[in-house]
C-alpha atoms as a PDB file:
ATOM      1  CA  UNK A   1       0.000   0.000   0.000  1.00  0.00           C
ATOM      2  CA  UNK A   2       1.194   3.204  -0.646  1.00  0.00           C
ATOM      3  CA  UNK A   3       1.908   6.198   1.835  1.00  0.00           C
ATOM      4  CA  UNK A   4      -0.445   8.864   1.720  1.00  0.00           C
ATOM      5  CA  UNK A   5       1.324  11.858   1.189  1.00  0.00           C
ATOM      6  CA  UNK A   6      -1.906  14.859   1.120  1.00  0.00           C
ATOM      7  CA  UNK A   7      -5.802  14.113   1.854  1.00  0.00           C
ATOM      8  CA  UNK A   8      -7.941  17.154   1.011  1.00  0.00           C
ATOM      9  CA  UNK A   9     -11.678  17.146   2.277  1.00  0.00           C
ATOM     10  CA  UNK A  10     -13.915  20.655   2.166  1.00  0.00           C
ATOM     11  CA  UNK A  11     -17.765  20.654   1.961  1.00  0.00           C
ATOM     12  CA  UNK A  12     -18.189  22.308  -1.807  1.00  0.00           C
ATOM     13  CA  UNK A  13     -14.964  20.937  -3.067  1.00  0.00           C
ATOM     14  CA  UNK A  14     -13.965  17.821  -4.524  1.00  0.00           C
ATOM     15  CA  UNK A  15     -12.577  15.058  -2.136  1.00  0.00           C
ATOM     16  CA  UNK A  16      -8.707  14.283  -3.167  1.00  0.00           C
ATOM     17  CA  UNK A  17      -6.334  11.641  -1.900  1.00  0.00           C
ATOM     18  CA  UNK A  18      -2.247  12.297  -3.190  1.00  0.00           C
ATOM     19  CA  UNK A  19       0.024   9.112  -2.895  1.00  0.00           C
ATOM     20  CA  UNK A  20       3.305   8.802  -4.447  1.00  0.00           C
ATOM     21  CA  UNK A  21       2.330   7.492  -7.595  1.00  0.00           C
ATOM     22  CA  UNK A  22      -1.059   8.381  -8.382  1.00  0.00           C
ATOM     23  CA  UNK A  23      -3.942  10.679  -7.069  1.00  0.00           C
ATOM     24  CA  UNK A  24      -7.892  10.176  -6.580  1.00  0.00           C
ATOM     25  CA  UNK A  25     -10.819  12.609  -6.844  1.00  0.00           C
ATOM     26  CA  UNK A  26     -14.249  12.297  -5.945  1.00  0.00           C
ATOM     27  CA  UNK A  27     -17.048  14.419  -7.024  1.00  0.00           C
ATOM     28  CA  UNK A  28     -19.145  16.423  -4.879  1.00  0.00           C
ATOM     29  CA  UNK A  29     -22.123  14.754  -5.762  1.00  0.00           C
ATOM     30  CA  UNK A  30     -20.541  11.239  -6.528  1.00  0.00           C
ATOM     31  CA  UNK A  31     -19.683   8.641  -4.163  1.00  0.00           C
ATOM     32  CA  UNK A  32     -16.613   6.559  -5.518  1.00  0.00           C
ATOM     33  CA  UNK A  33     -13.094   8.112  -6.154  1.00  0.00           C
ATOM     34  CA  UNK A  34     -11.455   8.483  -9.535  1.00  0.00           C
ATOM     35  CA  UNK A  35      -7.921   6.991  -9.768  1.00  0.00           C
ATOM     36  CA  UNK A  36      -5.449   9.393 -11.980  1.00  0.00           C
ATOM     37  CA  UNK A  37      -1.798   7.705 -12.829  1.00  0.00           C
ATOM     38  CA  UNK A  38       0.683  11.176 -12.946  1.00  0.00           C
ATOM     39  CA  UNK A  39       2.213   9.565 -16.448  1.00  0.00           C
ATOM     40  CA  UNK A  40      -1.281   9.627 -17.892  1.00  0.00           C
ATOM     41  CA  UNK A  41      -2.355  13.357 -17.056  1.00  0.00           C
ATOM     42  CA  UNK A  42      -1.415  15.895 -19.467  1.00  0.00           C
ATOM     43  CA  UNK A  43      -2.824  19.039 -17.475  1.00  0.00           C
ATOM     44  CA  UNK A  44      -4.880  19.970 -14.409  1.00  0.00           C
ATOM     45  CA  UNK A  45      -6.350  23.418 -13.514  1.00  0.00           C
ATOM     46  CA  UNK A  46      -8.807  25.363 -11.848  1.00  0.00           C
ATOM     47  CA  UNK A  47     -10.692  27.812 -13.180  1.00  0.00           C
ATOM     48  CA  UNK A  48     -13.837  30.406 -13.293  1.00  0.00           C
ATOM     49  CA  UNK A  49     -16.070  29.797 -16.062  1.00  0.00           C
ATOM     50  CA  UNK A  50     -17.555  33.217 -15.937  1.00  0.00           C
ATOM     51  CA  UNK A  51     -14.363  34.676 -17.219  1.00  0.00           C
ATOM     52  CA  UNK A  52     -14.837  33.849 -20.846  1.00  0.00           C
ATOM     53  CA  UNK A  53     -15.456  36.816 -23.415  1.00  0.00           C
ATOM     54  CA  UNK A  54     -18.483  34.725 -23.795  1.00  0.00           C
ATOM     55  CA  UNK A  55     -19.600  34.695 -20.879  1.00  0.00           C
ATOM     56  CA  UNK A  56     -18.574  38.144 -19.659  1.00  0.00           C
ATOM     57  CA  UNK A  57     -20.475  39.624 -22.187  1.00  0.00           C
ATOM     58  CA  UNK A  58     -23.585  37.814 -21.605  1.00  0.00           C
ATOM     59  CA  UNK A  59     -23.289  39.103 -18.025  1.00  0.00           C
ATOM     60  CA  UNK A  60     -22.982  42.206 -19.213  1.00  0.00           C
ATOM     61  CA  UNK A  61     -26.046  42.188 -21.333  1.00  0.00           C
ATOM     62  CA  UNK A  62     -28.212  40.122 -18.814  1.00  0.00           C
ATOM     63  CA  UNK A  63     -29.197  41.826 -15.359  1.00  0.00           C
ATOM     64  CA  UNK A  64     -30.306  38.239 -13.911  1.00  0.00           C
ATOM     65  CA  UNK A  65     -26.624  37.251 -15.293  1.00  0.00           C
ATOM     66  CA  UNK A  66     -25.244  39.596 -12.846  1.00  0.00           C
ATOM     67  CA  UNK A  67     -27.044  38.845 -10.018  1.00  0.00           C
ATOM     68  CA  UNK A  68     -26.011  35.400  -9.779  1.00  0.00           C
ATOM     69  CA  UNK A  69     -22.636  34.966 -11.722  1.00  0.00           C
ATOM     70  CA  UNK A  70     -20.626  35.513  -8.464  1.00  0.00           C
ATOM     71  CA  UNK A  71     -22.361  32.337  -6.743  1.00  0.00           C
ATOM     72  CA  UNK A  72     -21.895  30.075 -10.071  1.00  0.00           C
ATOM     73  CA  UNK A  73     -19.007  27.162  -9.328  1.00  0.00           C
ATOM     74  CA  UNK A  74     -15.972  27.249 -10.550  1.00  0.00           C
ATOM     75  CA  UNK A  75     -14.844  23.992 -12.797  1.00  0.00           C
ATOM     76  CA  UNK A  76     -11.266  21.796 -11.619  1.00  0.00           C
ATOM     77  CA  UNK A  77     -10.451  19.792 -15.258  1.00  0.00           C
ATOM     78  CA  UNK A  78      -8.203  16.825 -15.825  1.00  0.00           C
ATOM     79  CA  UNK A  79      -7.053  16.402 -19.225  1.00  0.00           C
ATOM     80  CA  UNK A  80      -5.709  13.116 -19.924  1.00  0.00           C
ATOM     81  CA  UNK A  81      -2.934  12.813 -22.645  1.00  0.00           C
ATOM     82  CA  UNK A  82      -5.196  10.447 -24.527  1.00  0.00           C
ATOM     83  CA  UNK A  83      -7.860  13.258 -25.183  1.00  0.00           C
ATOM     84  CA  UNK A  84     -10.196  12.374 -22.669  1.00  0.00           C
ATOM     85  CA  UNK A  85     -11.209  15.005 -19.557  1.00  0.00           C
ATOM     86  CA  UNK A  86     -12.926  15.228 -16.757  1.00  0.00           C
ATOM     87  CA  UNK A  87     -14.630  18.239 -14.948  1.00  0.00           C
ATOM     88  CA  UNK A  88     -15.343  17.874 -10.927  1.00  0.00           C
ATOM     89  CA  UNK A  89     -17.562  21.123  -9.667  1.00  0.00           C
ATOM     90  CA  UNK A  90     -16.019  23.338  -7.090  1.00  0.00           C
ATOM     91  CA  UNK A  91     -17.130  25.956  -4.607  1.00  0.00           C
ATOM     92  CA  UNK A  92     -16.978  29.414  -6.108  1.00  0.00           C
ATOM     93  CA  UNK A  93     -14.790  30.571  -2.636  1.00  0.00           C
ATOM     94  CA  UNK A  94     -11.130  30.269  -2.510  1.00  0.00           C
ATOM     95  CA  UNK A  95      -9.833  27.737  -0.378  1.00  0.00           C
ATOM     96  CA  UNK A  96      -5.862  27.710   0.290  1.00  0.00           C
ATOM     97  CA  UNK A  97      -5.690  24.189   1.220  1.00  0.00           C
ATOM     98  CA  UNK A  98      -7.150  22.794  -2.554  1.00  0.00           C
ATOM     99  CA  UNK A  99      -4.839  25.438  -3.866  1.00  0.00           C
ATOM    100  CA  UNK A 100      -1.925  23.601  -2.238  1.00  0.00           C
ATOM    101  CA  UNK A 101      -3.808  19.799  -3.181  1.00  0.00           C
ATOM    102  CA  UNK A 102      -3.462  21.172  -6.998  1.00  0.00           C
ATOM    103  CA  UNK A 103       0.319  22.498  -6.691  1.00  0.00           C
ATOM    104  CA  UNK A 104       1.632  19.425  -5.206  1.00  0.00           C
ATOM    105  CA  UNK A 105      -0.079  17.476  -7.800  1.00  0.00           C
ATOM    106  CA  UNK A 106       1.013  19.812 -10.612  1.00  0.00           C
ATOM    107  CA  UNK A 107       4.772  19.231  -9.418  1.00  0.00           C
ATOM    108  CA  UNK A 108       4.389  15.407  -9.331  1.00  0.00           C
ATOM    109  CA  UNK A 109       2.943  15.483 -13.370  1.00  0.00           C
ATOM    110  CA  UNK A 110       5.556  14.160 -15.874  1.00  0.00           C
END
């Protein structure tokens, strides 16, 4: 069995386990973990949907848009280098801890 190195667990964030050689997600609304190998990742990041020109200008056209943009989640994506990805919801507030869950995993990536 392998050592544990990080274990991140926050209500509105995705659950993640780090070990040595691989790392495991679950979904907020999910109850099994997803097992990610660091040799098959090809990039992992956080980030705020809203911030599109897309998006940012339908926020600035919509009033409704505005009023509830700020509470929307923000996405965490995996993309694996054989084209596949997966997208786990987040909580829209920063959180210093996941920060730190995502850095050590981004160092570990090959």
């Amino acid at each position: 069995m392998q050592k544990e190195v990080l274990i991140f667990e926050k209500r509105g964030f995705p659950s993640i386990k780090i070990f040595d050689k691989h790392f495991e997600i679950k979904a907020i609304d999910h109850w099994a973990y997803k097992s990610f190998t660091y040799s098959e990742i090809k990039e992992i990041f956080h980030y705020n949907p809203n911030k599109t020109w897309w998006r940012k200008l339908y926020i600035q056209m919509s009033y409704t848009a505005q009023l509830f943009s700020n509470n929307e989640p923000k996405i965490l994506k995996v993309l694996l280098r054989n084209g596949g990805e997966w997208t786990y919801k987040t909580s829209s507030t920063y959180d210093p801890q996941f920060r730190k869950a995502l850095n050590v995993i981004n160092r570990k990536l090959c």
